[in-house]
Every structure is written in C-alpha cells, then in structure tokens.
C-alpha atoms as a PDB file:
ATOM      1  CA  UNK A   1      10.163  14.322  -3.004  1.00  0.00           C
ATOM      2  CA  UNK A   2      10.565  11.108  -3.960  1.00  0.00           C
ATOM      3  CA  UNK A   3       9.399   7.897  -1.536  1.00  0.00           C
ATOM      4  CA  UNK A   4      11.337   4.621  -1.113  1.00  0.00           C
ATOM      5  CA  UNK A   5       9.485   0.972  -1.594  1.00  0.00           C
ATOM      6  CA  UNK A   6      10.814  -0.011   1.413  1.00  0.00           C
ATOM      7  CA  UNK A   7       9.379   2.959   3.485  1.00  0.00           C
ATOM      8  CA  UNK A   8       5.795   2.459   1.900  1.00  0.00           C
ATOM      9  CA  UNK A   9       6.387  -1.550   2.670  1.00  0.00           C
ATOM     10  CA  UNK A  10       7.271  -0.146   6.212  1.00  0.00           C
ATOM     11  CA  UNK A  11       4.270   1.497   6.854  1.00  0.00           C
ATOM     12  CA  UNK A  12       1.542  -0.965   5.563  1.00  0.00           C
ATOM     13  CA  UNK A  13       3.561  -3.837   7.937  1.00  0.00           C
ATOM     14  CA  UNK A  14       3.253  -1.434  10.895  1.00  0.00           C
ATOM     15  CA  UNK A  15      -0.495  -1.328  10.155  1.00  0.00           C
ATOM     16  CA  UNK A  16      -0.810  -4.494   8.995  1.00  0.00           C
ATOM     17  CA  UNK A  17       1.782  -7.058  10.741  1.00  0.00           C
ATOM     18  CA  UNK A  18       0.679 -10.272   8.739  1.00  0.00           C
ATOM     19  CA  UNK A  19       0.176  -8.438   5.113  1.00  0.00           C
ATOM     20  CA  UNK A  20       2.127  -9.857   2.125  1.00  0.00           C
ATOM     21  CA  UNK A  21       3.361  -7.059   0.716  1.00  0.00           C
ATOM     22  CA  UNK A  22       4.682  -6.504  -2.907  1.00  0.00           C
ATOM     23  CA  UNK A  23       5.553  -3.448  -4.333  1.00  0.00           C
ATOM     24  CA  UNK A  24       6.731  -2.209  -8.513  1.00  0.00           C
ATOM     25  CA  UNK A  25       8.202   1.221  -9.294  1.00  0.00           C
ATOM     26  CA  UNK A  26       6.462   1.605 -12.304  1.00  0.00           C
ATOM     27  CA  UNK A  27       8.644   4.183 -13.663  1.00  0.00           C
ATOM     28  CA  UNK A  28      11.991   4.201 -11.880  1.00  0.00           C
ATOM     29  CA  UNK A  29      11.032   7.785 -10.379  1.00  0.00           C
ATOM     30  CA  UNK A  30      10.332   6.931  -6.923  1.00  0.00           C
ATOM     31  CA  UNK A  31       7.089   8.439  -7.461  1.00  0.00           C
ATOM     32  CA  UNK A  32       4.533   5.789  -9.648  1.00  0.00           C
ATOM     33  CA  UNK A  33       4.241   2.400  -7.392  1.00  0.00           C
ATOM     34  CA  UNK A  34       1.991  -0.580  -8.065  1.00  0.00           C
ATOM     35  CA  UNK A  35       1.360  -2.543  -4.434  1.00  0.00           C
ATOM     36  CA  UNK A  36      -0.395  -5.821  -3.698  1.00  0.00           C
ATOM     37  CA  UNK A  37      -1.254  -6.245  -0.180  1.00  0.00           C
ATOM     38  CA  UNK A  38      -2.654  -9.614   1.421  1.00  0.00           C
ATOM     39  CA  UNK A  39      -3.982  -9.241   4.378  1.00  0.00           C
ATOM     40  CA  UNK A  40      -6.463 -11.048   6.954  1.00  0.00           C
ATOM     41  CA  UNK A  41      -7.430  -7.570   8.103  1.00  0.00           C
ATOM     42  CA  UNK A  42      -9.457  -7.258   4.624  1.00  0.00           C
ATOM     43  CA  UNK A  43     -11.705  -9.851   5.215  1.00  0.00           C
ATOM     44  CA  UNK A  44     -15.356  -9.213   5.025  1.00  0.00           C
ATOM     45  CA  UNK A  45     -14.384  -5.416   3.546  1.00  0.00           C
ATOM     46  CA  UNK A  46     -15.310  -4.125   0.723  1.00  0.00           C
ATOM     47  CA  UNK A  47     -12.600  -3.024  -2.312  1.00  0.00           C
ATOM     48  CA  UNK A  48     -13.003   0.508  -1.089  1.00  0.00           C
ATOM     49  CA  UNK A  49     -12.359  -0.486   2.483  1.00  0.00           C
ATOM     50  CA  UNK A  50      -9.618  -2.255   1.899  1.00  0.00           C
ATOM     51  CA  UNK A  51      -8.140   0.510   0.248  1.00  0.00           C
ATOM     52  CA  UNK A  52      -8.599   2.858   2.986  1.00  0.00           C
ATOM     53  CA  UNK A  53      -7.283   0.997   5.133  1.00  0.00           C
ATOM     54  CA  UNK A  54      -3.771   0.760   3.151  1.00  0.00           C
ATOM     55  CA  UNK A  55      -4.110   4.769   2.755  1.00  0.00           C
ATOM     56  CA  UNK A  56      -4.508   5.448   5.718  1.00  0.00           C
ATOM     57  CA  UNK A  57      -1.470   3.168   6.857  1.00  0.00           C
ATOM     58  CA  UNK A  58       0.381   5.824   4.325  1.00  0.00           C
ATOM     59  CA  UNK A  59      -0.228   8.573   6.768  1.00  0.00           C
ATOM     60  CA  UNK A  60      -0.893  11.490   4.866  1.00  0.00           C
ATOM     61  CA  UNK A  61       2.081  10.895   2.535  1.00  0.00           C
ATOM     62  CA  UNK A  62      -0.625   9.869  -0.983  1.00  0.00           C
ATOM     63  CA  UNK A  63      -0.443  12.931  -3.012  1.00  0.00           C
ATOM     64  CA  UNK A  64       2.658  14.186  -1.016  1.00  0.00           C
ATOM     65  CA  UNK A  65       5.493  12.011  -1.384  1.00  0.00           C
ATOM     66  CA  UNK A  66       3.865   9.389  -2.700  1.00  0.00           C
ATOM     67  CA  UNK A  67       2.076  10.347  -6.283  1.00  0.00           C
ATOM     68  CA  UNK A  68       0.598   7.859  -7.274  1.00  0.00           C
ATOM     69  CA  UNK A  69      -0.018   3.751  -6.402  1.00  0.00           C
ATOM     70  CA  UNK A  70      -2.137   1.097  -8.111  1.00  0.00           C
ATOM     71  CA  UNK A  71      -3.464  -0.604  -5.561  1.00  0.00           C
ATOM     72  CA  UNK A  72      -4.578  -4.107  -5.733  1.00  0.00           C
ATOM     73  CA  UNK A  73      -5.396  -5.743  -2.038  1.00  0.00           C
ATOM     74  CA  UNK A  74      -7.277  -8.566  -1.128  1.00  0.00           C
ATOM     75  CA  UNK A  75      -7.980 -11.333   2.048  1.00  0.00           C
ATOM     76  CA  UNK A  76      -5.813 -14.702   2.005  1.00  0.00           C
ATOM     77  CA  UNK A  77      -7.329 -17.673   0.030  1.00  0.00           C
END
C-alpha cells in the first residue's frame, strides 16, 4: 500500500512543529520518497539521531507503507 507525501509531511510536522519539510517521489509509485527535514530539534545530534528521530515520527509505517526514503536532515544555519 502505497503512502501519500502529504501524510509522511503530516507526521514529521506533528513531531516536529518547526521542521522544513520537503519531500520527492522518486518514482511516481507512492512508494520511493527522498525527504529533507530542517529542524532545531537536530541540533547537537548526531546523523543517526537525527534520523531516528524522523523514523520514529513515521510510526511504524518504514518498511510497511512506506518502502523506502532517502533521508537527508539537518539543524538550521
């Protein structure tokens, strides 16, 4: 089952009200997404935290719903 951009944009903003959020369908399928997500809330993390912390706004849905998402996230400048 196929997952919207809007719904994964959803659920990083509800975990992450000030993020910057912008998301590619790399393939048209609903399924391959590319996401760059600016947040304060990275700041001081690590690459890997960072990370987690976008997955875990996901709730479960990586691997389900959602195949597969280059994920590029960093802290404000």
């Amino acid at each position: 089952m196929a997952m919207e951009a809007s719904e994964i944009e959803r659920l990083i903003k509800e975990a992450l009200p000030d993020a910057t959020i912008t998301i590619e369908d790399l393939r048209g399928d609903g399924d391959h997404y590319a996401a760059n997500v600016i947040s304060s809330a990275f700041a001081g993390k690590s690459r890997v935290q960072q990370h987690q912390i976008v997955y875990a706004a996901l709730q479960g849905r990586m691997g389900g719903e959602l195949h597969a998402l280059a994920l590029q996230t960093s802290a404000p400048t």
